[in-house]
PDB file of N, CA and C in Angstrom:
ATOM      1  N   UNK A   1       0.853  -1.176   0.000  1.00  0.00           N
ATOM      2  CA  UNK A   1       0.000   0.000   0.000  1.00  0.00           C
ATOM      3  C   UNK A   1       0.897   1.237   0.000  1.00  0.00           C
ATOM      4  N   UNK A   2       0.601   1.892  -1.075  1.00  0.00           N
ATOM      5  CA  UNK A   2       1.617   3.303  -1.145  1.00  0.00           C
ATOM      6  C   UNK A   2       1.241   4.078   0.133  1.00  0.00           C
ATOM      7  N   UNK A   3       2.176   5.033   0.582  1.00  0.00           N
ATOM      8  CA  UNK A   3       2.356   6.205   1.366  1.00  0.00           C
ATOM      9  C   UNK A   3       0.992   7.189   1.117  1.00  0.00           C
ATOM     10  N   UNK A   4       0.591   7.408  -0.065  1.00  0.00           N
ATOM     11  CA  UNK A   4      -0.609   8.520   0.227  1.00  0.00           C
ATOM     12  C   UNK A   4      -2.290   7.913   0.424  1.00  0.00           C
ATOM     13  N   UNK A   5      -2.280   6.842  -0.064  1.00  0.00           N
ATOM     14  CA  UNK A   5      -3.639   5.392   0.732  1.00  0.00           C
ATOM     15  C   UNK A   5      -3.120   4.809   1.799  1.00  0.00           C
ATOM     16  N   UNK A   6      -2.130   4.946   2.561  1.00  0.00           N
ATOM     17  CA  UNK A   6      -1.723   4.519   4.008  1.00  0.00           C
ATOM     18  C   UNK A   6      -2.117   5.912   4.647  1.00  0.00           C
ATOM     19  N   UNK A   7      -2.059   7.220   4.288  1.00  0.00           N
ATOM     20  CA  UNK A   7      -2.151   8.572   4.818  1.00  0.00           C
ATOM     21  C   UNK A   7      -3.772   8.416   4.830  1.00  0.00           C
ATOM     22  N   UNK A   8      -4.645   8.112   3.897  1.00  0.00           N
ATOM     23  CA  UNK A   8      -6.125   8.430   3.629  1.00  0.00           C
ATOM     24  C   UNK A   8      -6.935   7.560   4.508  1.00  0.00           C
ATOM     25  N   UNK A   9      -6.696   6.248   4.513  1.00  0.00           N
ATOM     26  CA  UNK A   9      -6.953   5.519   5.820  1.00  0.00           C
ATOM     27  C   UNK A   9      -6.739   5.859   6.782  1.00  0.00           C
ATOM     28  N   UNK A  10      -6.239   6.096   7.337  1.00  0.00           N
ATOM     29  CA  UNK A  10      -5.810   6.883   8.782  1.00  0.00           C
ATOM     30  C   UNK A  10      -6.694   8.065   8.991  1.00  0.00           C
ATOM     31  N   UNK A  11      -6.541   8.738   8.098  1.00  0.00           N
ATOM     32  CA  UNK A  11      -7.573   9.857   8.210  1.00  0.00           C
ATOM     33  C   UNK A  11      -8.894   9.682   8.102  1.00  0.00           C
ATOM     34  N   UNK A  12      -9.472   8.734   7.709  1.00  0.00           N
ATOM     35  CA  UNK A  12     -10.285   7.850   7.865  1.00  0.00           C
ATOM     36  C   UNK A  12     -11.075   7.628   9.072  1.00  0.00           C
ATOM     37  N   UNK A  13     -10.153   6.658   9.269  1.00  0.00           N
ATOM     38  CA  UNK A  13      -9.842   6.217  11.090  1.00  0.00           C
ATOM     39  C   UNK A  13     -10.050   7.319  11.599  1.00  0.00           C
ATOM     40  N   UNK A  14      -9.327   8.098  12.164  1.00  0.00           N
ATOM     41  CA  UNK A  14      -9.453   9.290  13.261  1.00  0.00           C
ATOM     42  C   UNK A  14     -10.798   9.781  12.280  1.00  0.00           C
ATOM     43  N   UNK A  15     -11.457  10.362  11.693  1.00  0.00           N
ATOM     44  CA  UNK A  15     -12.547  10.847  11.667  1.00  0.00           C
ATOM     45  C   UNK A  15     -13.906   9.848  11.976  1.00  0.00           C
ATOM     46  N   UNK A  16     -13.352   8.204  11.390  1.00  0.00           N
ATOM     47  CA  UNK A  16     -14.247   7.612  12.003  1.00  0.00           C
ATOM     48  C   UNK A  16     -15.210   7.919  13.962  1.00  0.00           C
ATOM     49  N   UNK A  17     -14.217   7.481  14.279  1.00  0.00           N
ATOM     50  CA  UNK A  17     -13.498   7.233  15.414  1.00  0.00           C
ATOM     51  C   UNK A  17     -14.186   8.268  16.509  1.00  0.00           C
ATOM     52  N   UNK A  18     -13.992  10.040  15.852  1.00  0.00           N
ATOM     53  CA  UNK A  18     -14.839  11.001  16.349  1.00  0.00           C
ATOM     54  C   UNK A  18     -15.827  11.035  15.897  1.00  0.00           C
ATOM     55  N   UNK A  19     -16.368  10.738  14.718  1.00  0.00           N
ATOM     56  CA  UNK A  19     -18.182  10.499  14.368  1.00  0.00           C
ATOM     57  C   UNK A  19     -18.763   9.214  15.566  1.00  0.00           C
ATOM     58  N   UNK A  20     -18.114   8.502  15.706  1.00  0.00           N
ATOM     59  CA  UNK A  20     -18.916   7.117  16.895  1.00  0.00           C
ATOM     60  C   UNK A  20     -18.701   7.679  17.822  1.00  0.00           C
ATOM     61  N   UNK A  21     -17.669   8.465  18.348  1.00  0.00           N
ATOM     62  CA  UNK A  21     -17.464   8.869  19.980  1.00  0.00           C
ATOM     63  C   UNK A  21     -18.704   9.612  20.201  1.00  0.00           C
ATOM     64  N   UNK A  22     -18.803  10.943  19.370  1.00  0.00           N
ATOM     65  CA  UNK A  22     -19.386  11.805  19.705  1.00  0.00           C
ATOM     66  C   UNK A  22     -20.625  11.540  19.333  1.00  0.00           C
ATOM     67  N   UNK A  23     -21.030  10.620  18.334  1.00  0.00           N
ATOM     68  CA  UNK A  23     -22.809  10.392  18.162  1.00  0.00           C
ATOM     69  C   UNK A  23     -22.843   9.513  19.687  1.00  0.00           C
ATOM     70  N   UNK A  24     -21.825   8.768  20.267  1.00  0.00           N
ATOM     71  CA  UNK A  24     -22.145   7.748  21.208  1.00  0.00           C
ATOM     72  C   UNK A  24     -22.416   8.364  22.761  1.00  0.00           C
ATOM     73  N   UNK A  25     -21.399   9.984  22.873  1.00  0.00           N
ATOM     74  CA  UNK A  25     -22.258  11.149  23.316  1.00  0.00           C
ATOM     75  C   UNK A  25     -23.418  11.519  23.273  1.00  0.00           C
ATOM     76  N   UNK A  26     -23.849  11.636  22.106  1.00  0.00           N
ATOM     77  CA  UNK A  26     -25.161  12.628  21.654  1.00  0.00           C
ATOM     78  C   UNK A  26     -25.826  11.123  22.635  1.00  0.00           C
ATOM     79  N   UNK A  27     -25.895  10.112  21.964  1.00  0.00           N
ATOM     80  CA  UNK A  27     -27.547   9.367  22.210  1.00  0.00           C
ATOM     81  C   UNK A  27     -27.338   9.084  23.634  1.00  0.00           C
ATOM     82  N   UNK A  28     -26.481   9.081  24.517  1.00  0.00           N
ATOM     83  CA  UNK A  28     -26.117   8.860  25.673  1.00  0.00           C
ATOM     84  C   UNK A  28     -26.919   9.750  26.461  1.00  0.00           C
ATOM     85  N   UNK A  29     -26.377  11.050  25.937  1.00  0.00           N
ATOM     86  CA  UNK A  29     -27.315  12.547  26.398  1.00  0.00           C
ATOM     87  C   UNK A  29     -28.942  12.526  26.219  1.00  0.00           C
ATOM     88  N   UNK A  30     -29.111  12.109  25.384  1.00  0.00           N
ATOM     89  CA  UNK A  30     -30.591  12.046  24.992  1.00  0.00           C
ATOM     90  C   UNK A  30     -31.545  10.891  25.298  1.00  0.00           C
ATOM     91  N   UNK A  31     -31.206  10.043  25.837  1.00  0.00           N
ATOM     92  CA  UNK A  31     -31.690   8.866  26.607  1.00  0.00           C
ATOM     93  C   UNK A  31     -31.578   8.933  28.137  1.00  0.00           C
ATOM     94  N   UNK A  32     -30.728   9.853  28.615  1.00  0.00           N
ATOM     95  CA  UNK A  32     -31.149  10.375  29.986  1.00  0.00           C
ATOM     96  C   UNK A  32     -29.935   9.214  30.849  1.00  0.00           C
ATOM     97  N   UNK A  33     -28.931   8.643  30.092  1.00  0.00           N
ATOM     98  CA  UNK A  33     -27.745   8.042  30.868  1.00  0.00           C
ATOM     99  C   UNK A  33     -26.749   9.156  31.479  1.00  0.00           C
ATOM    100  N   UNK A  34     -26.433   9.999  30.565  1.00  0.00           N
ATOM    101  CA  UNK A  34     -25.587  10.646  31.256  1.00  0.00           C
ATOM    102  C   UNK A  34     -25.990  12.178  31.300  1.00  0.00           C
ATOM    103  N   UNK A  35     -25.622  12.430  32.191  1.00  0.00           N
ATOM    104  CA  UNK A  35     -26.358  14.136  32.471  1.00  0.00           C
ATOM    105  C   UNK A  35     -25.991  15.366  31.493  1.00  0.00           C
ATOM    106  N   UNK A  36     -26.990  15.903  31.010  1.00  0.00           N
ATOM    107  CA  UNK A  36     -26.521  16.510  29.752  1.00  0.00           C
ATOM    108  C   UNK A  36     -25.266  18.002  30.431  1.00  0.00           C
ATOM    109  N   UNK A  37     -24.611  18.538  29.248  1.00  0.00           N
ATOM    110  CA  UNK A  37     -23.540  19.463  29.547  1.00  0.00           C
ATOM    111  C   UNK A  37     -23.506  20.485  28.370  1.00  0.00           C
ATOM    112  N   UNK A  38     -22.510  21.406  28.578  1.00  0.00           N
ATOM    113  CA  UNK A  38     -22.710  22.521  27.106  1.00  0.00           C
ATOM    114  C   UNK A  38     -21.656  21.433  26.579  1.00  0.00           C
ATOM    115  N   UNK A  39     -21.805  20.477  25.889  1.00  0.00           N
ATOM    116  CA  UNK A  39     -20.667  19.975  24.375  1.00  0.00           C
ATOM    117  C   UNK A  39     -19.895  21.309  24.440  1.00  0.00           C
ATOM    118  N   UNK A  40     -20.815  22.365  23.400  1.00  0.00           N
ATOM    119  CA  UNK A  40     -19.984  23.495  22.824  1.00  0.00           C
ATOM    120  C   UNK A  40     -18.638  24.126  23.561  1.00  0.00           C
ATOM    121  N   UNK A  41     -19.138  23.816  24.929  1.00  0.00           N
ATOM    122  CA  UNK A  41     -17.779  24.518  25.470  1.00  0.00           C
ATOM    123  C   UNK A  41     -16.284  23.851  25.232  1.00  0.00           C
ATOM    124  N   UNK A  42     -16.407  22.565  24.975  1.00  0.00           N
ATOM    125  CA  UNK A  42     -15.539  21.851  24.907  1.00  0.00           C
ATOM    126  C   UNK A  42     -15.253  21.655  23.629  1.00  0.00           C
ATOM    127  N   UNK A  43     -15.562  21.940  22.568  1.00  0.00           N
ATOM    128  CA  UNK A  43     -15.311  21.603  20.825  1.00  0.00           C
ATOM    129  C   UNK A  43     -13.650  21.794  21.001  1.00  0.00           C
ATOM    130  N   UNK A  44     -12.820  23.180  21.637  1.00  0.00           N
ATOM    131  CA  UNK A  44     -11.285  22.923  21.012  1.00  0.00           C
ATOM    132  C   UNK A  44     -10.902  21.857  21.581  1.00  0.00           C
ATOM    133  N   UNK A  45     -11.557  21.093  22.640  1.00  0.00           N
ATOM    134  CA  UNK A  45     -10.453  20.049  22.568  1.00  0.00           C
ATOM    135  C   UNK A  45     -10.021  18.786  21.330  1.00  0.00           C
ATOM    136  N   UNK A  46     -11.599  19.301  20.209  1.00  0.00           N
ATOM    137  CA  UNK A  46     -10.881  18.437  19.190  1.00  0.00           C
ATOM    138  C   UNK A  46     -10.162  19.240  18.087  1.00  0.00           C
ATOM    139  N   UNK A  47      -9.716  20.366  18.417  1.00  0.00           N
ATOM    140  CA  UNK A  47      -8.405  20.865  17.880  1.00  0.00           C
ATOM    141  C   UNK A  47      -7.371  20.275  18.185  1.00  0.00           C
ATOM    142  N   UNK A  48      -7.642  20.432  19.918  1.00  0.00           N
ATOM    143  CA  UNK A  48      -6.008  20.153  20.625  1.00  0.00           C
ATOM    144  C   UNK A  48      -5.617  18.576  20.388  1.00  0.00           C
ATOM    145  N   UNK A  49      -6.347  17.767  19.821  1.00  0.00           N
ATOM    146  CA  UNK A  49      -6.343  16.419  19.813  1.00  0.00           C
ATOM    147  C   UNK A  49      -5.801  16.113  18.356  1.00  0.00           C
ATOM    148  N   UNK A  50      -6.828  17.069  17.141  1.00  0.00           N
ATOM    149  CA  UNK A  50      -6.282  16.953  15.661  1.00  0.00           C
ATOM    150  C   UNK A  50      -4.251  17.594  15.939  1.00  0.00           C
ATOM    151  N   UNK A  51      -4.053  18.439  16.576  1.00  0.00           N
ATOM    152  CA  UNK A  51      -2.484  19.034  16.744  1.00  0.00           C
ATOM    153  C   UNK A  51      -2.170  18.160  17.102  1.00  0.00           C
ATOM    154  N   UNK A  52      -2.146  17.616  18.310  1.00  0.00           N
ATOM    155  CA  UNK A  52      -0.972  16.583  18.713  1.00  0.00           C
ATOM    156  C   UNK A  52      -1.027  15.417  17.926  1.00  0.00           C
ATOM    157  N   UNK A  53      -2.072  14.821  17.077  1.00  0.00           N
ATOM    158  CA  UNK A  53      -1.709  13.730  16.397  1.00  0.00           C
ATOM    159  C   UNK A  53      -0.470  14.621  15.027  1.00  0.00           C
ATOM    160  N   UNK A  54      -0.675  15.943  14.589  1.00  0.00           N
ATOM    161  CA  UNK A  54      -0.289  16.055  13.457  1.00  0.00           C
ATOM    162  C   UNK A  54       1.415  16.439  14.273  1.00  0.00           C
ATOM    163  N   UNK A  55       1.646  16.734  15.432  1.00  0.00           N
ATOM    164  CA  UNK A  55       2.855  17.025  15.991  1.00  0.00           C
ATOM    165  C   UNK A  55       3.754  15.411  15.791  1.00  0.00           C
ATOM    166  N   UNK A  56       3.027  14.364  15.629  1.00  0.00           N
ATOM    167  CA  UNK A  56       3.873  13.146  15.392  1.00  0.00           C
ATOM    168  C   UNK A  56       3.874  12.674  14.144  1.00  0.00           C
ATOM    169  N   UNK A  57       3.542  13.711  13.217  1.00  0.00           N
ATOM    170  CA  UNK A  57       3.440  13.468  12.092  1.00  0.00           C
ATOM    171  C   UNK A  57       4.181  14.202  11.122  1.00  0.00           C
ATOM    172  N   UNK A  58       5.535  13.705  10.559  1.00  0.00           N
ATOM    173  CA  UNK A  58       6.466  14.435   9.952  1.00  0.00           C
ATOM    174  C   UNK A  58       5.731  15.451   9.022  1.00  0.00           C
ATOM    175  N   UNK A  59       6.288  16.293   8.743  1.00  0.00           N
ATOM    176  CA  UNK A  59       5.939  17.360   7.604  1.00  0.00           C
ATOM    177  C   UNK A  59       4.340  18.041   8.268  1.00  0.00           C
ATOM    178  N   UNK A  60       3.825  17.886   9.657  1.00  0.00           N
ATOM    179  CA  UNK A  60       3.262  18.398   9.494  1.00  0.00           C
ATOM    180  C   UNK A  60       3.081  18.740  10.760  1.00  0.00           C
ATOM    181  N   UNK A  61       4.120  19.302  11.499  1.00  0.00           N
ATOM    182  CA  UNK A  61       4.006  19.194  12.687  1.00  0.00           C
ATOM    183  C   UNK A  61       3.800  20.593  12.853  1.00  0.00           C
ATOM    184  N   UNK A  62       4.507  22.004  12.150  1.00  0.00           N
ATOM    185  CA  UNK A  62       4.018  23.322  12.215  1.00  0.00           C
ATOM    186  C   UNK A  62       2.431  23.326  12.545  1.00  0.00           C
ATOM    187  N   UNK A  63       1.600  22.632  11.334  1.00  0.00           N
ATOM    188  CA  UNK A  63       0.214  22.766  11.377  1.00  0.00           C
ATOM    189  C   UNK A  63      -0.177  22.407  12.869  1.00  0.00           C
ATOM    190  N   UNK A  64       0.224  20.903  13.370  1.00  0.00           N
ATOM    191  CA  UNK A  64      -0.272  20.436  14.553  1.00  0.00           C
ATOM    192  C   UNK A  64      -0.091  21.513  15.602  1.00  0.00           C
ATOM    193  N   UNK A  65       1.018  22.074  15.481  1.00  0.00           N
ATOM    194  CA  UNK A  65       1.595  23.428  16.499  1.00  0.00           C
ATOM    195  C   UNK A  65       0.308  24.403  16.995  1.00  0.00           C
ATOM    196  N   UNK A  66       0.413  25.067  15.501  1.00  0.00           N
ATOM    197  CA  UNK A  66      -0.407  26.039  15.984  1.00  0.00           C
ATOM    198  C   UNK A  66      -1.931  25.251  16.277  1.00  0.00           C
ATOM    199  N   UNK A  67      -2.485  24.210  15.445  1.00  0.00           N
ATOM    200  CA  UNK A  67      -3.848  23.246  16.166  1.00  0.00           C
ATOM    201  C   UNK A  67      -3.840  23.337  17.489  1.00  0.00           C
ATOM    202  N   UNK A  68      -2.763  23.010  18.667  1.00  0.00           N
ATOM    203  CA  UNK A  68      -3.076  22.931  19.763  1.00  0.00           C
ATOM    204  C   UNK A  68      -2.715  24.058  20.473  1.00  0.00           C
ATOM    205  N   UNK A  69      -2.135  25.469  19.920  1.00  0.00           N
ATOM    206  CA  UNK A  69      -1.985  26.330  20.519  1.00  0.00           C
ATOM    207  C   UNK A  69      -3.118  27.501  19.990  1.00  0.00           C
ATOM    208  N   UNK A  70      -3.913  26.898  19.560  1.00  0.00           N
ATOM    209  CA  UNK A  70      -5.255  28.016  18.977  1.00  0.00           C
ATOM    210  C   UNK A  70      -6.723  26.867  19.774  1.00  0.00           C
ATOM    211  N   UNK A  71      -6.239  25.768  20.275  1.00  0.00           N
ATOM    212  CA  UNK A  71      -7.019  24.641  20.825  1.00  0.00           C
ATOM    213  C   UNK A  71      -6.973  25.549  22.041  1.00  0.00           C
ATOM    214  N   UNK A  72      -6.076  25.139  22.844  1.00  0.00           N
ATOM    215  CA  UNK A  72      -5.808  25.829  23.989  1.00  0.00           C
ATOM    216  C   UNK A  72      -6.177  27.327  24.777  1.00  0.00           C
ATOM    217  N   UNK A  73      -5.831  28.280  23.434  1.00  0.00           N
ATOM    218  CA  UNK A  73      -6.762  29.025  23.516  1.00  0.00           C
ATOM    219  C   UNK A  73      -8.035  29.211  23.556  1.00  0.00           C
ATOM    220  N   UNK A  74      -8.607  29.272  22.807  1.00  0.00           N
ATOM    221  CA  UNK A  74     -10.034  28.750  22.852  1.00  0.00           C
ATOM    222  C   UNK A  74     -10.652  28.326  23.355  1.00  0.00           C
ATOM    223  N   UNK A  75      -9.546  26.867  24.322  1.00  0.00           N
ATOM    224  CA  UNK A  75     -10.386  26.604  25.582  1.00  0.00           C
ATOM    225  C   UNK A  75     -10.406  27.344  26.723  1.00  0.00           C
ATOM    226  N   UNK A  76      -9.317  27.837  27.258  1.00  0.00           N
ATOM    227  CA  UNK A  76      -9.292  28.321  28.392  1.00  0.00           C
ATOM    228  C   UNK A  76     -10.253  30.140  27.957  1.00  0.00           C
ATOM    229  N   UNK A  77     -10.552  30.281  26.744  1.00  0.00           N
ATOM    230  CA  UNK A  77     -11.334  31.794  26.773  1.00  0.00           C
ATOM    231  C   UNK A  77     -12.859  31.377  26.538  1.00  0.00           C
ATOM    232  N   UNK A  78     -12.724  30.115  26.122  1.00  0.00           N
ATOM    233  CA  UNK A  78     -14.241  29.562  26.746  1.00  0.00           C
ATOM    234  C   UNK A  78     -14.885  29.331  28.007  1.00  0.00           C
ATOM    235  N   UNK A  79     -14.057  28.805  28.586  1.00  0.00           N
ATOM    236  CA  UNK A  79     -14.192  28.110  30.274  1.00  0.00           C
ATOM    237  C   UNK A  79     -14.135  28.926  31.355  1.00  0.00           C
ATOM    238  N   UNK A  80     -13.166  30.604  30.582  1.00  0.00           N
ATOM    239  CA  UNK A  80     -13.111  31.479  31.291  1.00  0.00           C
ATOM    240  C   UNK A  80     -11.792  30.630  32.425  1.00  0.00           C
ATOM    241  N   UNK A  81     -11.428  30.246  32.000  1.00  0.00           N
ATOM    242  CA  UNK A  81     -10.049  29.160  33.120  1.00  0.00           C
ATOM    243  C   UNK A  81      -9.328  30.492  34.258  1.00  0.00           C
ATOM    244  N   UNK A  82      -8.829  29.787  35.405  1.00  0.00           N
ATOM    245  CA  UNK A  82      -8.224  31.386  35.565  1.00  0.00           C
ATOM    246  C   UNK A  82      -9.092  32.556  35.817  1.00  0.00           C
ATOM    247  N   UNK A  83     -10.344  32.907  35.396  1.00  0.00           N
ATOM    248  CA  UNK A  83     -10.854  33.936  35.238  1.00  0.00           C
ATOM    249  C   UNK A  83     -10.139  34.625  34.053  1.00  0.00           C
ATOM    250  N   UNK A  84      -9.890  34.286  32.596  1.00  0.00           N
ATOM    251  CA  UNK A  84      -9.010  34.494  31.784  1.00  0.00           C
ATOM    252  C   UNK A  84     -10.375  34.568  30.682  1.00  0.00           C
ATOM    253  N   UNK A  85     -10.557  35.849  29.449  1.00  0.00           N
ATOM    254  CA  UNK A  85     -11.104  35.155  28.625  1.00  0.00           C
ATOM    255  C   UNK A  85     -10.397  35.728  27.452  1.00  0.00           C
ATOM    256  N   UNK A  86     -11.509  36.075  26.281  1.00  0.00           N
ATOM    257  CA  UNK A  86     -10.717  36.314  25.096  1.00  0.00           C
ATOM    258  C   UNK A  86     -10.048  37.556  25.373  1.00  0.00           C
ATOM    259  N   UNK A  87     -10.540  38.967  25.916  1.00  0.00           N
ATOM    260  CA  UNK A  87      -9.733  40.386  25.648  1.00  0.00           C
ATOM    261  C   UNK A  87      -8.234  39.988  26.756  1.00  0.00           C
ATOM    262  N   UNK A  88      -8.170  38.930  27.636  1.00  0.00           N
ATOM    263  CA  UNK A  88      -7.466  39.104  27.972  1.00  0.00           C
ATOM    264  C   UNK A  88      -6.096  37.845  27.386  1.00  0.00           C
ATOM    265  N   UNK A  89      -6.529  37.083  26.994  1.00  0.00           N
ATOM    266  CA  UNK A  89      -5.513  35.613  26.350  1.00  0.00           C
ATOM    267  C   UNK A  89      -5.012  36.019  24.939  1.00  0.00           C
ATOM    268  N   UNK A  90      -5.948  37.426  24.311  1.00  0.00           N
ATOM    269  CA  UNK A  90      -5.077  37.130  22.625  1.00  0.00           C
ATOM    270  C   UNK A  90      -4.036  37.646  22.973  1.00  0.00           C
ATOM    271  N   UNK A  91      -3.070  38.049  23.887  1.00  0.00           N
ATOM    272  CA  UNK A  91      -1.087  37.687  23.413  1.00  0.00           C
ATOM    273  C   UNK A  91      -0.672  36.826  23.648  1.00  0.00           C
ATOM    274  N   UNK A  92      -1.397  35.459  23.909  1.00  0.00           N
ATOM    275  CA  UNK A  92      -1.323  34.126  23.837  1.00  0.00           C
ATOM    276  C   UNK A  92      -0.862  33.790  22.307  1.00  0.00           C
ATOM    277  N   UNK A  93      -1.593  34.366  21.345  1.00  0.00           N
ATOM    278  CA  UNK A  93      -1.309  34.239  20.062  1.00  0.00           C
ATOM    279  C   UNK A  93       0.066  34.844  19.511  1.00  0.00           C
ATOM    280  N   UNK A  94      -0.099  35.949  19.893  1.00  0.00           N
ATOM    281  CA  UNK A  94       1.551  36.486  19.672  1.00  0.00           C
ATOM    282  C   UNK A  94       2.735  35.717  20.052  1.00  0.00           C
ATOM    283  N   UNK A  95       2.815  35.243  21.464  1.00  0.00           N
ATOM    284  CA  UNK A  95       3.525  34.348  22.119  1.00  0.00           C
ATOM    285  C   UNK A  95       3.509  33.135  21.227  1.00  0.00           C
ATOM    286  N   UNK A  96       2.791  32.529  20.109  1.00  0.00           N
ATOM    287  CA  UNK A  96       2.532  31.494  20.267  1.00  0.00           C
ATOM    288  C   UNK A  96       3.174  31.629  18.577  1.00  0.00           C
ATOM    289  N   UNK A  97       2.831  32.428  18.054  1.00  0.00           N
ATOM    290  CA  UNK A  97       3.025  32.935  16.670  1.00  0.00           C
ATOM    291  C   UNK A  97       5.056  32.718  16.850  1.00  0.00           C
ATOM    292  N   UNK A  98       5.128  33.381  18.067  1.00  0.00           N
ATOM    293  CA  UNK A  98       6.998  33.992  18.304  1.00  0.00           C
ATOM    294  C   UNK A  98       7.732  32.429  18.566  1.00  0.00           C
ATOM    295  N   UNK A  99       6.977  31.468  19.151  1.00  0.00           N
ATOM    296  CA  UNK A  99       7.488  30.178  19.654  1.00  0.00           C
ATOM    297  C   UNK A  99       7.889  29.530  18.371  1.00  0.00           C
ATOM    298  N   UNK A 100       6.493  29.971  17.461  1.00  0.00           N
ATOM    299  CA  UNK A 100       6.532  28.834  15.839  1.00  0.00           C
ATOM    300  C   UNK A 100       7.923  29.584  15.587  1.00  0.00           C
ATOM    301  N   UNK A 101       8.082  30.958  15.209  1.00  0.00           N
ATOM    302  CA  UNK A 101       9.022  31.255  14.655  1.00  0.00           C
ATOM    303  C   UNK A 101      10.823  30.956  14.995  1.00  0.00           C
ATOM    304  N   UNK A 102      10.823  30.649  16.186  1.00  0.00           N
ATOM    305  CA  UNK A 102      11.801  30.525  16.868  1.00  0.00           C
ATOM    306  C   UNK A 102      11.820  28.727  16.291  1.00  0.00           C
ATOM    307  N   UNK A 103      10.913  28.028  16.388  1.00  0.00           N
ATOM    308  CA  UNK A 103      11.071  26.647  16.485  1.00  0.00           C
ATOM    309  C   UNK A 103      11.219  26.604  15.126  1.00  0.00           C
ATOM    310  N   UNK A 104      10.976  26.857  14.086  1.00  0.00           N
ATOM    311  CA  UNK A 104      11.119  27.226  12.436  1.00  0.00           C
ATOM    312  C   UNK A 104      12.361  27.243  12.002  1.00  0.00           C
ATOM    313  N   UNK A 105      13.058  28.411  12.884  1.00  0.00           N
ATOM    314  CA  UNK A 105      14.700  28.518  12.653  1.00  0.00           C
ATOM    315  C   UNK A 105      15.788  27.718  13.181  1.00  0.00           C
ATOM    316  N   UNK A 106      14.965  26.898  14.613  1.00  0.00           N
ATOM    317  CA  UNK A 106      15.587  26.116  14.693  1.00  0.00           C
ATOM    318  C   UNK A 106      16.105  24.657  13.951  1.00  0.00           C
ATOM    319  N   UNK A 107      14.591  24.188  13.396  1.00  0.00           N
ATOM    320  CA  UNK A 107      14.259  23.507  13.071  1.00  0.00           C
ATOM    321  C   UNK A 107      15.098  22.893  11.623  1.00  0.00           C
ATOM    322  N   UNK A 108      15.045  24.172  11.143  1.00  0.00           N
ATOM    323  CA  UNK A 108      16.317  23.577   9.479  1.00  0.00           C
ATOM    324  C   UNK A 108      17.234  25.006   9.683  1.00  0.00           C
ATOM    325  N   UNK A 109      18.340  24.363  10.399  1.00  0.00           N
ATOM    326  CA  UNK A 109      19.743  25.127  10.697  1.00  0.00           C
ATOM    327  C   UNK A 109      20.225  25.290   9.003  1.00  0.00           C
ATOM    328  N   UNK A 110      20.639  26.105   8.373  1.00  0.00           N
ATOM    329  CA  UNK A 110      21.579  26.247   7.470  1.00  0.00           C
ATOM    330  C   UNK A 110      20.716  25.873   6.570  1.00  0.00           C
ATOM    331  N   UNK A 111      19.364  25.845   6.137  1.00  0.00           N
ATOM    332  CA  UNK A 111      18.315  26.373   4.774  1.00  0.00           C
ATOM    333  C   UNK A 111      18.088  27.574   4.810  1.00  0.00           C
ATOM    334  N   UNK A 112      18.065  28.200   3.286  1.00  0.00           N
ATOM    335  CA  UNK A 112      17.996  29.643   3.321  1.00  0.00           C
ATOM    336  C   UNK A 112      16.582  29.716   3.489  1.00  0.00           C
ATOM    337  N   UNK A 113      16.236  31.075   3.855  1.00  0.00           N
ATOM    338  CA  UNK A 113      15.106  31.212   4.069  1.00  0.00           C
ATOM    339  C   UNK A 113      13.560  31.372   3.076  1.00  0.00           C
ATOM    340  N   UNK A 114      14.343  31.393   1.770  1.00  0.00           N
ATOM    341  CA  UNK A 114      13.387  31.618   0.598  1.00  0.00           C
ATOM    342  C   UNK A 114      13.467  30.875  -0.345  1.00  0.00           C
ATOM    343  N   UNK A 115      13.438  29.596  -0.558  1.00  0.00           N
ATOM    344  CA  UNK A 115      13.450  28.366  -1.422  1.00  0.00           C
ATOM    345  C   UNK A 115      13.569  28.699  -3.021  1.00  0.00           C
ATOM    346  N   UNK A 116      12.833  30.015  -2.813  1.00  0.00           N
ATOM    347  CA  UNK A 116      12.713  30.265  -4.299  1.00  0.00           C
ATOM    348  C   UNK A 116      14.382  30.924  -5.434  1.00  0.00           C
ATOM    349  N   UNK A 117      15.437  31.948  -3.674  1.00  0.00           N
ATOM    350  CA  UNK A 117      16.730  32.624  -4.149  1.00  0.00           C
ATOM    351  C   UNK A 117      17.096  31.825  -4.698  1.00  0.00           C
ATOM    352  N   UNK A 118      18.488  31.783  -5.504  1.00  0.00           N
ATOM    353  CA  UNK A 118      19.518  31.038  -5.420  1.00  0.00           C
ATOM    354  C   UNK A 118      20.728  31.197  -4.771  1.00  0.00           C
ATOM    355  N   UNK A 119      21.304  30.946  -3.947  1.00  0.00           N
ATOM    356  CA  UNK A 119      22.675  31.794  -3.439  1.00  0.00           C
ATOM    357  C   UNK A 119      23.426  31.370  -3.650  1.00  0.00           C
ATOM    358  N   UNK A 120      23.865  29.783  -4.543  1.00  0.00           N
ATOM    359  CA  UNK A 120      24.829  29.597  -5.196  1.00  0.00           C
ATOM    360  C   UNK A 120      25.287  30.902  -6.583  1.00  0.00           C
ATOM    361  N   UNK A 121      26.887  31.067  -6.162  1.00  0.00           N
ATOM    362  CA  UNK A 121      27.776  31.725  -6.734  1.00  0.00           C
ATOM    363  C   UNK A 121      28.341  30.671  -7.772  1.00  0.00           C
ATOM    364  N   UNK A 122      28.526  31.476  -8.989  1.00  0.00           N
ATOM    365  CA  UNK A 122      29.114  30.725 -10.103  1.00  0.00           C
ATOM    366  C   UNK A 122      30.473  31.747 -10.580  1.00  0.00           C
TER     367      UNK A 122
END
């Protein structure tokens, strides 16, 4: 099985996976087993869940980055965490924007920065 139908299955899977969880939520809620709650407040945690799978996932771990650092947000300016909400958490984003960038440069020591230059000298 090639590399990009080994990638599509999987993705598959994990979307399976959250369609049964969360319908297995819903009818749970609605049959009076488990005590109903706001869902909504909780939706980034399936950000923070899509990031960390994509953080173990070569080539795509920038994306997973910011997934769980816009997850995170979101949750704690939902939940009000802290007594924290949105006017006060967006330099969370800045901070979070400055981390990617720092981890970027670390990340490929000695690639130029614009794929497109050439800086070979002839």
């Amino acid at each position: 099985m090639d590399i990009a139908a080994t990638r599509w299955h999987s993705r598959r899977w994990w979307i399976g996976g959250f369609l049964v969880t969360f319908g297995l939520l819903l009818l749970l809620m609605n049959i009076g087993i488990i005590e109903r709650f706001p869902v909504w407040r909780f939706w980034p945690l399936v950000l923070i869940a899509a990031g960390v799978v994509r953080l173990f996932t070569p080539h795509q771990r920038a994306t997973g980055f910011w997934l769980v650092v816009l997850g995170l947000w979101l949750q704690v300016s939902f939940l009000r965490l802290w007594g924290l909400h949105f006017g006060d958490t967006w330099p969370l984003m800045l901070i979070g924007f400055g981390l990617y960038l720092i981890w970027q440069s670390a990340e490929r020591p000695g690639e130029p920065s614009s794929p497109s230059i050439n800086t070979t000298t002839r």
